[in-house]
Protein backbone atom coordinates (compact mmCIF):
# COMPACT_ATOMS: atom_id res chain seq x y z
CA UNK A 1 69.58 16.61 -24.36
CA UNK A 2 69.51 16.19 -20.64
CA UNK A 3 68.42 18.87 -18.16
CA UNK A 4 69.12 17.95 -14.55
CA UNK A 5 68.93 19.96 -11.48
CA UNK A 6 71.21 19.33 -8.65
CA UNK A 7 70.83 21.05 -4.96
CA UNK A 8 72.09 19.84 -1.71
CA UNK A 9 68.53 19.39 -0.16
CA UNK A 10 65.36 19.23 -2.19
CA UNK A 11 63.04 20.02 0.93
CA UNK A 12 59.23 19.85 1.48
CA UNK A 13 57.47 23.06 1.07
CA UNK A 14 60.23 25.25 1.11
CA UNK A 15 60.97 27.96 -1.48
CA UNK A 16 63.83 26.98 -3.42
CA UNK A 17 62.62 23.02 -2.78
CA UNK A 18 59.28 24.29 -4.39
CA UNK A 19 60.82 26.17 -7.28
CA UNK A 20 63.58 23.18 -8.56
CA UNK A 21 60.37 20.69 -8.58
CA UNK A 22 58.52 23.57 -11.13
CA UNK A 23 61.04 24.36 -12.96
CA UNK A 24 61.39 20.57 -13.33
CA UNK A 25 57.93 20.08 -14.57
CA UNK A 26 58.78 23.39 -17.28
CA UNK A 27 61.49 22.07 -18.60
CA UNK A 28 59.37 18.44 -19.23
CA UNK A 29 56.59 20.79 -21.01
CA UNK A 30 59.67 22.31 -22.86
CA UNK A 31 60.03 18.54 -24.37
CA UNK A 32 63.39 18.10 -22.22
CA UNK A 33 64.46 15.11 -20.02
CA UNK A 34 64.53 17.07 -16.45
CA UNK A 35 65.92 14.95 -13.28
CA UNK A 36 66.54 16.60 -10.06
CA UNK A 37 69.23 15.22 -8.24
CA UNK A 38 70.04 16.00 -4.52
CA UNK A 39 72.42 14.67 -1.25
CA UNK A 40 69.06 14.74 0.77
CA UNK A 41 65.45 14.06 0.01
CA UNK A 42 63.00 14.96 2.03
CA UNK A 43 60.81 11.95 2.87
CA UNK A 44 57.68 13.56 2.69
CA UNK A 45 58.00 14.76 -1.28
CA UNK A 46 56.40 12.06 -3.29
CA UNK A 47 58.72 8.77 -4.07
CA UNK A 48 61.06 9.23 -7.04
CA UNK A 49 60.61 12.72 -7.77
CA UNK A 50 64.21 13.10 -7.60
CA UNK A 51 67.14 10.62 -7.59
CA UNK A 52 70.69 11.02 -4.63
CA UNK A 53 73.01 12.55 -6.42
CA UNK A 54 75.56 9.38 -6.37
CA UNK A 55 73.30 8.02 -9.13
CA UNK A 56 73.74 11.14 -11.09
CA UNK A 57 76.28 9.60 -14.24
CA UNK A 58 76.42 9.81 -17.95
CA UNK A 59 76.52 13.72 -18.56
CA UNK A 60 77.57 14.36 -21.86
CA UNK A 61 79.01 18.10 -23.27
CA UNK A 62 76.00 18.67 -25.12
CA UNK A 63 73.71 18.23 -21.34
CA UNK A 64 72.85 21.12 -18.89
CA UNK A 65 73.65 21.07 -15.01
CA UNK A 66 71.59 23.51 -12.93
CA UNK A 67 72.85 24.26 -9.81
CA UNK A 68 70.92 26.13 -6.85
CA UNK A 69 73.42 27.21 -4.73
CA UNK A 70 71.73 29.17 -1.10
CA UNK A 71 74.05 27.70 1.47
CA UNK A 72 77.69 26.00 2.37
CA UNK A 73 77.83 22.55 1.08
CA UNK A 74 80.86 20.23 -0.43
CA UNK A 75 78.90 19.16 -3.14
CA UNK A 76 79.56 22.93 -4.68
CA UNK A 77 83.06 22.02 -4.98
CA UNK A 78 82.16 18.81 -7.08
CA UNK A 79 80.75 20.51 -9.37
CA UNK A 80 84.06 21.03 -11.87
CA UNK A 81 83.72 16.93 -12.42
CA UNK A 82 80.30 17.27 -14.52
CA UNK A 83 81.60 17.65 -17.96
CA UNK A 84 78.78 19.34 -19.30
CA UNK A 85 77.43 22.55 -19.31
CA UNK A 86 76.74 24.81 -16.27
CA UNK A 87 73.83 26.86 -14.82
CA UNK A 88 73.76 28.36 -11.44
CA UNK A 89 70.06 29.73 -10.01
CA UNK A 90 71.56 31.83 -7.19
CA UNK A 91 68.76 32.17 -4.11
CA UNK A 92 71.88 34.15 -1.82
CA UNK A 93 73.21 33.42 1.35
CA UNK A 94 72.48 35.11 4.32
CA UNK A 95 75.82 36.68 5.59
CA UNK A 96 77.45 34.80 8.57
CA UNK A 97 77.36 37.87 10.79
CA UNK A 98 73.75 37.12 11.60
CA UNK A 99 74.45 34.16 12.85
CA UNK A 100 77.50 34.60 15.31
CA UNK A 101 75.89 35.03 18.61
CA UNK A 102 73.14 32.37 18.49
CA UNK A 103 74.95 29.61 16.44
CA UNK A 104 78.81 29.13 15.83
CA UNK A 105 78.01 25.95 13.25
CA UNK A 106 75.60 28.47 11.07
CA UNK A 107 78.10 31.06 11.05
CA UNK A 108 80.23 28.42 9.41
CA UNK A 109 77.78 26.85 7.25
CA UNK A 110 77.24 30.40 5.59
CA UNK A 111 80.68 31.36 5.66
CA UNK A 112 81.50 28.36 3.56
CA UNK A 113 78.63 29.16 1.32
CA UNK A 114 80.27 32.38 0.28
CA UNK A 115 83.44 30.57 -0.77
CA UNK A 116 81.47 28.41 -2.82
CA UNK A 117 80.01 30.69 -4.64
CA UNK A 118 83.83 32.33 -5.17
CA UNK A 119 84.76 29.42 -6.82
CA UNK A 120 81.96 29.23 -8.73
CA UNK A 121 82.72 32.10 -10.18
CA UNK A 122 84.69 30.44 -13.31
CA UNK A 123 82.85 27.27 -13.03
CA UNK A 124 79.57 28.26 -14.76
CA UNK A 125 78.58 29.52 -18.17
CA UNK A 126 75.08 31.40 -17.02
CA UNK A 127 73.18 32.63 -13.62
CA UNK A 128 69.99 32.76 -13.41
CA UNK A 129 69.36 35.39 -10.13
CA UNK A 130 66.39 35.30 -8.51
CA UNK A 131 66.17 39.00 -8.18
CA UNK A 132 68.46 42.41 -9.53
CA UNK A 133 69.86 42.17 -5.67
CA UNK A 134 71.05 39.11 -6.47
CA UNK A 135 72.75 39.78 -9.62
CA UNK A 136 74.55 42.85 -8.12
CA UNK A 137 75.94 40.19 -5.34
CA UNK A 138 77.38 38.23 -7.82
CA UNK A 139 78.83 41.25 -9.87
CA UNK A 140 80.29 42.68 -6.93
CA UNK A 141 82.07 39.48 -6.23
CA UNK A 142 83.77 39.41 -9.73
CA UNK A 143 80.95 37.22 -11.59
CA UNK A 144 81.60 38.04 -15.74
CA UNK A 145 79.37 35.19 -16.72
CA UNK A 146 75.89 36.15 -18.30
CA UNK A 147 73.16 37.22 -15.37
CA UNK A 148 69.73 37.39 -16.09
CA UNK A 149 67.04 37.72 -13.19
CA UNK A 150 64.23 35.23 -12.73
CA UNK A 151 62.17 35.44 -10.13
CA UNK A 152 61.41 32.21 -8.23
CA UNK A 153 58.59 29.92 -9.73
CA UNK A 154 55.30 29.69 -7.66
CA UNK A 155 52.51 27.65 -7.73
CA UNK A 156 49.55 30.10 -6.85
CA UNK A 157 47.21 27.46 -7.67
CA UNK A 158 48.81 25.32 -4.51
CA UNK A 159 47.49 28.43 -2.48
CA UNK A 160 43.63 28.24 -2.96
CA UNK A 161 43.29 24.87 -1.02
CA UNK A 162 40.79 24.82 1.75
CA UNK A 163 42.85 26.31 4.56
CA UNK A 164 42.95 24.53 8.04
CA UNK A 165 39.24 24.95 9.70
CA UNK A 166 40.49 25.19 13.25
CA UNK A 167 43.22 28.00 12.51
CA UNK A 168 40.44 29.93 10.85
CA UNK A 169 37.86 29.50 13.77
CA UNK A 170 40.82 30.28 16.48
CA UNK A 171 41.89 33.49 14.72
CA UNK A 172 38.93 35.06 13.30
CA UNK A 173 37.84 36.74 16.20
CA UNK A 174 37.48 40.49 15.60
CA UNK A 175 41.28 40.70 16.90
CA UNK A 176 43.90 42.18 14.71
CA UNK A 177 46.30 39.77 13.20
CA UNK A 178 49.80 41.22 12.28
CA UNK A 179 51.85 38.70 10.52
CA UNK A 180 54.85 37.75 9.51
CA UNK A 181 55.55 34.18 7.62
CA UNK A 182 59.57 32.97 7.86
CA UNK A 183 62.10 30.70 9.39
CA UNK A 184 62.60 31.95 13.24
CA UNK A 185 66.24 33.33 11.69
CA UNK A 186 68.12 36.48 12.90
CA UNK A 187 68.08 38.25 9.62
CA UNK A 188 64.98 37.91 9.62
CA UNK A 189 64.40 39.97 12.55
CA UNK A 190 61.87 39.35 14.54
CA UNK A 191 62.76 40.96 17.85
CA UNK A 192 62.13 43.92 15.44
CA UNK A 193 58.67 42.85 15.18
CA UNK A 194 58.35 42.32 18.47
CA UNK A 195 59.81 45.79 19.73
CA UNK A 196 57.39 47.52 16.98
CA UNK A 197 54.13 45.46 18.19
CA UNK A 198 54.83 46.41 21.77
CA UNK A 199 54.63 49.85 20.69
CA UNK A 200 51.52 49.05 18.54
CA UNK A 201 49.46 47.57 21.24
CA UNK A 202 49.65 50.83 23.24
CA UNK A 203 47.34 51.86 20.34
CA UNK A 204 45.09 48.47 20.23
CA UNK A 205 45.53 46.12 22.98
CA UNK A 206 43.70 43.45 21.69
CA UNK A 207 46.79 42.83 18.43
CA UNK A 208 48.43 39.83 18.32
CA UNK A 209 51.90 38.84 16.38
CA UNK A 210 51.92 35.70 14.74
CA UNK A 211 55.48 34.44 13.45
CA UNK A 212 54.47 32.15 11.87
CA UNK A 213 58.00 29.40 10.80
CA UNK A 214 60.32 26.91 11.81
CA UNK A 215 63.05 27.66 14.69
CA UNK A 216 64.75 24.01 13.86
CA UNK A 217 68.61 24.90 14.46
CA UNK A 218 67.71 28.65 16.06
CA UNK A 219 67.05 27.40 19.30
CA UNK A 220 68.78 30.53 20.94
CA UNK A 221 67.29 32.88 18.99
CA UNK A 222 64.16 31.98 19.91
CA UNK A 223 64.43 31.56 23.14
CA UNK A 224 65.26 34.87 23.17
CA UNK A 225 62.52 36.08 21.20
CA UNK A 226 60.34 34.69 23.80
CA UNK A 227 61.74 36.49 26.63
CA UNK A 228 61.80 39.36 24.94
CA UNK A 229 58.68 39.19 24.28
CA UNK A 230 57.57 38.04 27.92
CA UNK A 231 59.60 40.95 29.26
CA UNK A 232 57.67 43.63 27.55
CA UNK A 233 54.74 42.02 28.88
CA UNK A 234 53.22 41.03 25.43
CA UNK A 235 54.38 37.06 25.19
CA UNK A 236 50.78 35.74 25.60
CA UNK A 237 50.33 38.18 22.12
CA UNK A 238 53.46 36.96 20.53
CA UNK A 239 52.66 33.33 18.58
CA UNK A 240 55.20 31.38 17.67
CA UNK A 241 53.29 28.68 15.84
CA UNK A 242 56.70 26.63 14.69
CA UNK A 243 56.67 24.29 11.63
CA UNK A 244 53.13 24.41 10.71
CA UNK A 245 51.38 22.09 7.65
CA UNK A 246 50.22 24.31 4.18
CA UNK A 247 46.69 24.28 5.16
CA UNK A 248 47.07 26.56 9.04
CA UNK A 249 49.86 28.62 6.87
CA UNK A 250 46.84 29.48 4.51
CA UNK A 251 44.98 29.83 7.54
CA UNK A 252 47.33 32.47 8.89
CA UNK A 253 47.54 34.46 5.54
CA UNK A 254 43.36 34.83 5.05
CA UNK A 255 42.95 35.67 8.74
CA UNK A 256 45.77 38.70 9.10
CA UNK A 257 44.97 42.20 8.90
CA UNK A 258 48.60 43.04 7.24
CA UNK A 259 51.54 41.42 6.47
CA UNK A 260 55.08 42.76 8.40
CA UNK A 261 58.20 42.49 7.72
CA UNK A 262 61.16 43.62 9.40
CA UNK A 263 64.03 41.29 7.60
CA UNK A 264 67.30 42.88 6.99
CA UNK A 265 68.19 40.05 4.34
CA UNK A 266 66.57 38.79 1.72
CA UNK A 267 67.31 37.10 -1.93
CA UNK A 268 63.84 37.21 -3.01
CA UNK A 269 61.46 36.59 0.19
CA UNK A 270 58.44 34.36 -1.34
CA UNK A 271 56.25 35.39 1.65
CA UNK A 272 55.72 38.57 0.25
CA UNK A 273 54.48 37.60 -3.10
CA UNK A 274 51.92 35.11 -0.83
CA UNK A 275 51.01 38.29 0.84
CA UNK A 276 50.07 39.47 -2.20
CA UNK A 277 47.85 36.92 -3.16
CA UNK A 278 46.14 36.46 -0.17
CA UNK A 279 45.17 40.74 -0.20
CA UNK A 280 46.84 41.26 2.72
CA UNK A 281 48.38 44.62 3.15
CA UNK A 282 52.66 44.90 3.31
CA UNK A 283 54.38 46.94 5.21
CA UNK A 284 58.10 46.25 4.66
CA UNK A 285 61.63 47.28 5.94
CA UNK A 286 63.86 48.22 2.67
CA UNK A 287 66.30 45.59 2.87
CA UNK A 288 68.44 43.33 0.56
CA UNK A 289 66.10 42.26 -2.09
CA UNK A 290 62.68 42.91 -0.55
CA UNK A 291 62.14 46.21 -2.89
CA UNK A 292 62.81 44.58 -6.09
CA UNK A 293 60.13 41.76 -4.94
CA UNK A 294 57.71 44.40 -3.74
CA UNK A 295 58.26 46.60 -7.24
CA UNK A 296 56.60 49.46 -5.96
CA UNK A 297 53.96 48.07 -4.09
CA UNK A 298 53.01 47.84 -0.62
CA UNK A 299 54.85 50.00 2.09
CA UNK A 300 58.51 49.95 1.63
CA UNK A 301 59.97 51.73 5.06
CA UNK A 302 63.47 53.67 5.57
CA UNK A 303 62.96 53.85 9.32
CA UNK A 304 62.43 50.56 11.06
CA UNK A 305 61.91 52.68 14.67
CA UNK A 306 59.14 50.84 16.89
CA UNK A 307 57.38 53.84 17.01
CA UNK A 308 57.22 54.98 13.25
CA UNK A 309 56.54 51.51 12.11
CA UNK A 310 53.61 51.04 15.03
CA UNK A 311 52.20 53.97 13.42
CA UNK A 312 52.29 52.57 10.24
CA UNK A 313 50.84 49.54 11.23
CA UNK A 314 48.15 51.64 12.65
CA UNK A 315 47.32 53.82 9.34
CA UNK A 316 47.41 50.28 7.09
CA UNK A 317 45.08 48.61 9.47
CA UNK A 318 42.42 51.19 10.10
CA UNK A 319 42.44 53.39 6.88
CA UNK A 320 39.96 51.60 4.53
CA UNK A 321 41.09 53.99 1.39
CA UNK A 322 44.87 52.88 2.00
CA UNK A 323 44.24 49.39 2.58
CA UNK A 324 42.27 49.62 -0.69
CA UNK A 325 44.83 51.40 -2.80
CA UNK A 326 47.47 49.04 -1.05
CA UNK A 327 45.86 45.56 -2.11
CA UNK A 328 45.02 47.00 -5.71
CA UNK A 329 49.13 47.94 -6.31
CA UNK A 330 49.58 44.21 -4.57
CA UNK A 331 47.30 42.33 -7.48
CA UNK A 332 48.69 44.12 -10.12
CA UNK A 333 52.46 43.36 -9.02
CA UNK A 334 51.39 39.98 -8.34
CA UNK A 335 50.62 39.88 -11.98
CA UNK A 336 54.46 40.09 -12.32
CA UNK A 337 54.60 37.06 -10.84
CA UNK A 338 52.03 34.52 -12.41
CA UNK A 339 52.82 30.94 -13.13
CA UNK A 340 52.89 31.26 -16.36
CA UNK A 341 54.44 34.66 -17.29
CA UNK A 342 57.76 33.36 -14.95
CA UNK A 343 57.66 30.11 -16.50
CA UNK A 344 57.47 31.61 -20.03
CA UNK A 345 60.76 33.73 -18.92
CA UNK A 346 62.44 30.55 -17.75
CA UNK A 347 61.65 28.80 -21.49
CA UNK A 348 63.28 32.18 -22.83
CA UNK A 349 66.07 31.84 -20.62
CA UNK A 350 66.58 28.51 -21.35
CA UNK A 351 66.05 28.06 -25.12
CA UNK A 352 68.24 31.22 -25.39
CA UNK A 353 71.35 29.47 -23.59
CA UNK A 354 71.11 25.85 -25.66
CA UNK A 355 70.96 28.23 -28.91
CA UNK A 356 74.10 29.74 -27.84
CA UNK A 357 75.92 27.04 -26.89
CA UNK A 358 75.29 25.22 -30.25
C-alpha cells in the first residue's frame, strides 16, 4: 500500500512544510511507502525529498492520498481524479477579511481557499484537524466525514541546536525581550503588539519588541507597522528582524523574557508550543485555536486593551513566583505535545482508517 502526501508547497522551515516531511518519515517507520508530492519545492529542502506532483501516477483503490489543504490553490480541485482513498489534514485558512485593505490578491487567494475546502467536503473519507477549532470549522461548514484532531508533528529535537552566537551576544543585555515569532500577517496582529508595548514601556523604558517573521507579500502591512510604531515614538524598540535562519530564531526564543501574542486567528499556532519549550512565559489573546494549543497553560486574555495587557506583561516579567508557576504548567502541556506521543496518535489514526477501509 502506498501513502503519499500531496500539498501545493512543501516549504523550508515552515509549519505545515515541517509536519508533511514527519509525518512522512512516521508513516516509513509504520513499514509504509510514503512520497510527498507537491506543485512547488522549495530549493533549499534536501534533493528528492519529495517528487512535482505531475509525476504523481499509478494510485490504485487500495492507496491513501493525504491532502493538507491551508490556502486557495487549483490543485484542490484535482483532487476527485486520484482514484484512491482520501485524507485531508486541515491547518485552516485565515479568513479573507484580514487581508482586504493591505492586499486584494490575498483576499482572493483565501477566499478561494474556502471554496476548496466546500468542495472538499464530499471528496474525502477522513480529516485529520490539527486542533478541536479546526474540527468545529469543518462541522460548521457541513463536513459529515470522520474528524479526529491531531496536533501538528514537531521535531523538538531540531530545537536544541546551538543557536546563532551573534543574536545571543546582541540581545542578552539586561534589556527585556518581549516576543512574538510569526509571518508579518494582519491576523496576526501586530499593531496590537505594538499599541500594548507602547503602553508597557511607560513602565520599563528600556523593553524592546521583537517580531520576529517574514513580511514577503505583506509589504503594506508592514510598512504600516513601522510607522506606527515610529509614530508612538518606540520604532528604534520595535524589531522587525524579517526571514531569519533556525539558529537567530533559537536565538530569539532563549533570549526573551515572555512570549506575546496578540493573533486573532489561528489553526494551531506552532510558536506557542516553541514557547513552551524554550521556558518562556505566554501571555496570549483567546483567539481561534490558540486556547486549545495552550490547554490551560500560560495566560489566556479576554481583554486585548494596551493597558490591561501592558500590565500583564508587567506581572509575567517581574513576578518570579508567576513566571515559575507559568513555565511549570508550560512543560507539562508541552508533554502533550512530544514527538513521540503525536506520532503514536498519527499511527492510531492511521492504522485505524486502513482497518476500516478493508
Amino acid at each position: 500500500m502506498r501513502i503519499v502526501q500531496l500539498l501545493p508547497t512543501l516549504s523550508f522551515g515552515d509549519a505545515i512544510g515541517n509536519d508533511t516531511i514527519a509525518l512522512s518519515g512516521a508513516l516509513k517507520d509504520m513499514g509504509f511507502k510514503s512520497e510527498i508530492y507537491a506543485e512547488n519545492i522549495d530549493k533549499r529542502l534536501p534533493r528528492g525529498i519529495a517528487s512535482h506532483t505531475d509525476k504523481l501516477k499509478g494510485l490504485k483503490s487500495s492507496d491513501i492520498l493525504i491532502y493538507h489543504k491551508s490556502t486557495g490553490t487549483d490543485l484542490t480541485f484535482k483532487i476527485e481524479q486520484y482514484k484512491c482513498r482520501r485524507i485531508m489534514v486541515y491547518h485552516n485558512i485565515t479568513p479573507p477579511e484580514f487581508f482586504r485593505p493591505y492586499s486584494t490578491e490575498a483576499a482572493k487567494l483565501t477566499e478561494y481557499g474556502y471554496k476548496g475546502v466546500e468542495y472538499l467536503r464530499d471528496k474525502v473519507e477522513y480529516v485529520l484537524a490539527d486542533s478541536a477549532y479546526n474540527k468545529n470549522e469543518l462541522l460548521k461548514m457541513g463536513y459529515t466525514c470522520p474528524i479526529d484532531v491531531r496536533p501538528i508533528l514537531i521535531r523538538f529535537e531540531d530545537y536544541k541546536q546551538t543557536p546563532d552566537e551573534a543574536v545571543m551576544k546582541k540581545f542578552s543585555d539586561g534589556r527585556t525581550n518581549l516576543l512574538f515569532v510569526g509571518r508579518i500577517a494582519p491576523n496576526k496582529k501586530q499593531e496590537n503588539l505594538i499599541r500594548a508595548f507602547f503602553c508597557y514601556k511607560k513602565r520599563e523604558p528600556q523593553a524592546r519588541l521583537i517580531l520576529c517573521g517574514s513580511y514577503a507579500g505583506m509589504e503594506n502591512y508592514y510598512e504600516r507597522l513601522v510607522k506606527y510604531a515610529a509614530a508612538l515614538g518606540i520604532g528604534d524598540d520595535v524589531i522587525f528582524t524579517g526571514h531569519i535562519r533556525f539558529p537567530e530564531i533559537l536565538a530569539y526564543y532563549r533570549t526573551a523574557s515572555a512570549f506575546v501574542c496578540m493573533s486573532e486567528h489561528e489553526g494551531f499556532c506552532v510558536p506557542l508550543a516553541e514557547a513552551m519549550f524554550f521556558d518562556v512565559p505566554i501571555i496570549a489573546y483567546d483567539a481561534a485555536a490558540i486556547s486549545d494549543t495552550l490547554g490551560g497553560c500560560g495566560i489566556l486574555l479576554d481583554d486585548n486593551s494596551p493597558e490591561f495587557v501592558s500590565a500583564v506583561i508587567d506581572r509575567t516579567v517581574h513576578d518570579e513566583k508567576l513566571r515559575e508557576y507559568l513555565i511549570k504548567g508550560q512543560r507539562e502541556r508541552l508533554a502533550d505535545f512530544s514527538y513521540e506521543r503525536i506520532k503514536d496518535i498519527f499511527e492510531k489514526q492511521i492504522r485505524s482508517f486502513t482497518e476500516k477501509s478493508k
